[in-house]
C-alpha atoms as a PDB file:
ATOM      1  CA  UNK A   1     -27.418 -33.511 -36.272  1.00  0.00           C
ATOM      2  CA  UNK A   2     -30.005 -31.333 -37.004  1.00  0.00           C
ATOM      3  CA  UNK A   3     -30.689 -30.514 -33.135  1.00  0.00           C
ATOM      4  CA  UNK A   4     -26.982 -29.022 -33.551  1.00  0.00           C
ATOM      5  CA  UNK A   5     -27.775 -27.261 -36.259  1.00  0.00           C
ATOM      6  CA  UNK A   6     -30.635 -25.122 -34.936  1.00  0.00           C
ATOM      7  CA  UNK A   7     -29.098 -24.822 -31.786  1.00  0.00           C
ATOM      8  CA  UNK A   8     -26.273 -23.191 -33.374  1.00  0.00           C
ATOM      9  CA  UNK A   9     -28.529 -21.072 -35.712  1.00  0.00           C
ATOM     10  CA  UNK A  10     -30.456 -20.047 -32.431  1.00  0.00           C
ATOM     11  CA  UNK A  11     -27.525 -18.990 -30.799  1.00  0.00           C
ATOM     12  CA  UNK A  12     -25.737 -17.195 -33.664  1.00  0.00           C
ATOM     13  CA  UNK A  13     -29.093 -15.152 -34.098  1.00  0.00           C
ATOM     14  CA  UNK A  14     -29.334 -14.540 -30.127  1.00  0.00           C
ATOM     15  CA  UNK A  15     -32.288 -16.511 -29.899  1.00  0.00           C
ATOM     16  CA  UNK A  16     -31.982 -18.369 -26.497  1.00  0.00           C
ATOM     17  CA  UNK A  17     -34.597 -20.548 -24.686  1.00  0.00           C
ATOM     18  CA  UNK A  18     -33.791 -19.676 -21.550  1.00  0.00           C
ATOM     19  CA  UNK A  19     -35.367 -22.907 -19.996  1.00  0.00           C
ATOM     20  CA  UNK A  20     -33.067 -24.546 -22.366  1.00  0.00           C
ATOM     21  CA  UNK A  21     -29.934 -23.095 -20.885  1.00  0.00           C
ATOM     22  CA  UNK A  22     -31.580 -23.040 -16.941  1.00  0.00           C
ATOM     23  CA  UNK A  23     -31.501 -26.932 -17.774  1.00  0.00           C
ATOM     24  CA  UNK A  24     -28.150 -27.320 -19.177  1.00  0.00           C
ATOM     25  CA  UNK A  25     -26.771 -25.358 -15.940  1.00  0.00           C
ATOM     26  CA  UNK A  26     -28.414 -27.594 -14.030  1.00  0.00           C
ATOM     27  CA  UNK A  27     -26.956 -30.961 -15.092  1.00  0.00           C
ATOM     28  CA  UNK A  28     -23.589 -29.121 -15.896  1.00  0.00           C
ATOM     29  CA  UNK A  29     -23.920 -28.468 -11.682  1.00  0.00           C
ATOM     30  CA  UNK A  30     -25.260 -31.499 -10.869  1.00  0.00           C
ATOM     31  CA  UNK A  31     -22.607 -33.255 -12.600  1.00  0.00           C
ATOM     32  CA  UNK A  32     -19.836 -31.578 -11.118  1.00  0.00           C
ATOM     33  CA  UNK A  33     -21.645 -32.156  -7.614  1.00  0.00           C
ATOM     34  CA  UNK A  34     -21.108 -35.594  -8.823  1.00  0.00           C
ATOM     35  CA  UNK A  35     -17.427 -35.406  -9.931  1.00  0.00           C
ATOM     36  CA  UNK A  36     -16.405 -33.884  -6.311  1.00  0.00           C
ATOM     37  CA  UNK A  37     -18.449 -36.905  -4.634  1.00  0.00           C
ATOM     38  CA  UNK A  38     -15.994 -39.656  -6.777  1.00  0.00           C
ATOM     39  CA  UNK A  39     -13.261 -37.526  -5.797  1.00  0.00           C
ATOM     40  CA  UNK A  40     -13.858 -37.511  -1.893  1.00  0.00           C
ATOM     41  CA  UNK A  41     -15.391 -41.126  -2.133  1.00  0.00           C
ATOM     42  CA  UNK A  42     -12.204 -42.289  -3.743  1.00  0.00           C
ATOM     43  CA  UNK A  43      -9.162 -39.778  -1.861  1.00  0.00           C
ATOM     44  CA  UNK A  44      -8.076 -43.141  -0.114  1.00  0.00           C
ATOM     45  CA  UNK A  45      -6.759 -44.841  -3.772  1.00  0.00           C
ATOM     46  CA  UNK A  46      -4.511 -41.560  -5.352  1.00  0.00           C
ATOM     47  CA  UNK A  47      -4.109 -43.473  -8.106  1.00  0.00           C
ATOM     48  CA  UNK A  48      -7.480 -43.659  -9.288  1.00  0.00           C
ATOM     49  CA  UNK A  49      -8.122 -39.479  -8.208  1.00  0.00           C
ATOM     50  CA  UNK A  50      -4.532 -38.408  -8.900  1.00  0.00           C
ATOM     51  CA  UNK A  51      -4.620 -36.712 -12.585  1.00  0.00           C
ATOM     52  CA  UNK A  52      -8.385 -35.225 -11.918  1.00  0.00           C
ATOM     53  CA  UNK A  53      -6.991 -33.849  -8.619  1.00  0.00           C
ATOM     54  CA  UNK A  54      -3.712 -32.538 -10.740  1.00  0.00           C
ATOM     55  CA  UNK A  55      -6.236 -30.624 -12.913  1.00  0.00           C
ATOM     56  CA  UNK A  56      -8.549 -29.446 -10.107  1.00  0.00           C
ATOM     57  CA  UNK A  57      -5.290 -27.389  -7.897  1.00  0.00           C
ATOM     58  CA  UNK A  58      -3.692 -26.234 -11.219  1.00  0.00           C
ATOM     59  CA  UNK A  59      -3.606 -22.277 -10.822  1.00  0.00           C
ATOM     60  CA  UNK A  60      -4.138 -21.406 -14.728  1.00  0.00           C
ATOM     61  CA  UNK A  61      -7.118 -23.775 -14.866  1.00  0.00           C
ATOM     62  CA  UNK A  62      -8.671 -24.446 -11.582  1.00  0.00           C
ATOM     63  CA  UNK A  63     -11.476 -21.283 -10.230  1.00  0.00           C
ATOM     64  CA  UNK A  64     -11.644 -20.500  -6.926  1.00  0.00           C
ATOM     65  CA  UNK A  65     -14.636 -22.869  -5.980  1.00  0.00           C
ATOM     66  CA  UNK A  66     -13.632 -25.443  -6.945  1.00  0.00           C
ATOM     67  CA  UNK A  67     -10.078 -24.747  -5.344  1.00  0.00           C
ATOM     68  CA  UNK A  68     -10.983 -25.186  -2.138  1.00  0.00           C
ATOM     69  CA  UNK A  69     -13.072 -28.251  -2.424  1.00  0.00           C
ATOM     70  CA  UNK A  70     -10.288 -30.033  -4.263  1.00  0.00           C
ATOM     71  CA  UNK A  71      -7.943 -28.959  -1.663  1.00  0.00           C
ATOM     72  CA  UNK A  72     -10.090 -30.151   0.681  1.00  0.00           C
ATOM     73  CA  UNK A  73      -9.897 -33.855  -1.052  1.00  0.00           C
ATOM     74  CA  UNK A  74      -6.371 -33.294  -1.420  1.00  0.00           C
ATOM     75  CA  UNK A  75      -6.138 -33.381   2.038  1.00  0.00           C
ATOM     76  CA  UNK A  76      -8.220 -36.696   2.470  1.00  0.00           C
ATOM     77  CA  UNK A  77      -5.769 -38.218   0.636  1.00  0.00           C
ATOM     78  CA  UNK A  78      -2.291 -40.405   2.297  1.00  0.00           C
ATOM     79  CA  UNK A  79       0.258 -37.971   3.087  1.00  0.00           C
ATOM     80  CA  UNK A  80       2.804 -38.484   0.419  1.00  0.00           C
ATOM     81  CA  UNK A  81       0.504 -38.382  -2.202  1.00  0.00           C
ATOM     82  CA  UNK A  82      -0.950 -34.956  -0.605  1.00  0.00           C
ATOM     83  CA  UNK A  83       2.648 -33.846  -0.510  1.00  0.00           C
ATOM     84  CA  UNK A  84       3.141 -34.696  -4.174  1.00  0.00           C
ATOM     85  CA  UNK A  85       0.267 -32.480  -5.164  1.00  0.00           C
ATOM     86  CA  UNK A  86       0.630 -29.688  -3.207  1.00  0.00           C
ATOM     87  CA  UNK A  87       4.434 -29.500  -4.465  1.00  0.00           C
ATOM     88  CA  UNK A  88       2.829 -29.528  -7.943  1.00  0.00           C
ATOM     89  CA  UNK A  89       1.125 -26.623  -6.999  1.00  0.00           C
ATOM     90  CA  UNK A  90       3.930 -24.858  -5.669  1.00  0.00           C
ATOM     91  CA  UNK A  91       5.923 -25.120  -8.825  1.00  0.00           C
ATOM     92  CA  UNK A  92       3.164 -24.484 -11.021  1.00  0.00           C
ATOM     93  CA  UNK A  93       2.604 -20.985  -8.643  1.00  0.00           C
ATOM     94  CA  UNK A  94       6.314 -20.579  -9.320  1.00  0.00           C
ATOM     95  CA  UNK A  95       6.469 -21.206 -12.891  1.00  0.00           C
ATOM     96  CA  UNK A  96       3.545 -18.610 -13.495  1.00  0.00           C
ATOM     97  CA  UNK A  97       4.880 -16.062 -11.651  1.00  0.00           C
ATOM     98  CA  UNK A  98       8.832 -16.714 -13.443  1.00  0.00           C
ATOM     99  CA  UNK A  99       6.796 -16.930 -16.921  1.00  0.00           C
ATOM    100  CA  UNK A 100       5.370 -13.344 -15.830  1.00  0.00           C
ATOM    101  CA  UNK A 101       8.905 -11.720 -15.292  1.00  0.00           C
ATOM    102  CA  UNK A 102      10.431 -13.636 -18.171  1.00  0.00           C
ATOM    103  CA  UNK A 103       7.275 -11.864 -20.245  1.00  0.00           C
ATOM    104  CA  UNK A 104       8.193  -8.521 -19.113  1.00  0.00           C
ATOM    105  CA  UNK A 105      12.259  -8.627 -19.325  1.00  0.00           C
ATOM    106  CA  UNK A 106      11.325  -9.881 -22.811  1.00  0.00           C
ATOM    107  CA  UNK A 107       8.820  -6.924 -23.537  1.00  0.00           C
ATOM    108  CA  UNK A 108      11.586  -4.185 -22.515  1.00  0.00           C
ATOM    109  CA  UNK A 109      13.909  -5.705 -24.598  1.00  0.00           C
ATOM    110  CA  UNK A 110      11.946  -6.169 -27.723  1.00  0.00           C
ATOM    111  CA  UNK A 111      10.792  -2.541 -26.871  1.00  0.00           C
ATOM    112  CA  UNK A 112      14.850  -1.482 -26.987  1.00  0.00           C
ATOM    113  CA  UNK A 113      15.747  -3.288 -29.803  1.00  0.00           C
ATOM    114  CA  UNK A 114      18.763  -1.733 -31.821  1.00  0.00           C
ATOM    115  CA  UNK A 115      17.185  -0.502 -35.556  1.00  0.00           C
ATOM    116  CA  UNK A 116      20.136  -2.612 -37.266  1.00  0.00           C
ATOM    117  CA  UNK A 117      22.854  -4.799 -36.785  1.00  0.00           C
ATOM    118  CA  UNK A 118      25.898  -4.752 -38.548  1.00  0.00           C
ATOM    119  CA  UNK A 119      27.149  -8.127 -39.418  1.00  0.00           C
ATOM    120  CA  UNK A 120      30.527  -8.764 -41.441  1.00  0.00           C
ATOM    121  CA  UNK A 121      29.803 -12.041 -43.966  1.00  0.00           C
ATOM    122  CA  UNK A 122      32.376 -14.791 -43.873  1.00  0.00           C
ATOM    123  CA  UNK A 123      33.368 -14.786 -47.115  1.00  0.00           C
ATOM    124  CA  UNK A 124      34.920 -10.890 -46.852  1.00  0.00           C
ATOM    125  CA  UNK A 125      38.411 -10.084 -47.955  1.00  0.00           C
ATOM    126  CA  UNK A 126      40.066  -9.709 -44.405  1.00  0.00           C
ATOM    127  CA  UNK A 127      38.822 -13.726 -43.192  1.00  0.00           C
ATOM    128  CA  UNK A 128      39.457 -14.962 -46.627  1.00  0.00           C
ATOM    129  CA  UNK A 129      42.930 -17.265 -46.753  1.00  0.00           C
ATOM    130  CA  UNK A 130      44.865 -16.906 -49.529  1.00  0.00           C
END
């Protein structure tokens, strides 16, 4: 606890080891190295790979590295489940880009709003029964 502690004091004050953080790169590399190595090891049994892979090809969270080396896994994998992940894709593609028009037809229409809206209340003499 009190590693955390000065590591967070170091880094609020800008004081950064930088051997410290050459290290950390390192095993956060090397363990990614190892992550893609499961992945292609185990491409043959989807149901072991599937949700990592899921993660890996979706657009909002996947970068472009690592895009094409989990595509290329994707493909190692049996052809339907390849075909169910790269139609995940697709829609995901399709749902950012319809999120993106939604976004601006919502934008121009908050931007065009009327200043007031006349509303007649229910209990007013003309709906009233008597």
């Amino acid at each position: 606890m009190d590693e955390r502690r000065i590591a967070f004091e170091n880094v609020a004050n800008n004081n950064y080891d930088k051997r410290r953080i050459d290290s950390l790169h390192n095993v956060y590399v090397q363990n990614k190295e190892k992550r893609f190595r499961f992945l292609e090891k185990y491409a043959r049994y989807p149901n072991v790979v599937r949700v990592q892979l899921a993660m890996l090809i979706d657009p909002v969270m996947s970068q472009d590295p690592e895009l094409e080396r989990a595509l290329h896994i994707v493909d190692l994998m049996p052809k339907v489940e390849r075909d169910i992940l790269l139609a995940w894709r697709e829609y995901r593609v399709k749902l950012i880009e319809h999120m993106a028009k939604v976004k601006a037809l919502k934008d121009s229409l908050d931007a065009n709003k009327p200043r007031f809206v006349e509303t007649i209340p229910n209990t007013s003499l003309s709906t009233v029964e008597e």
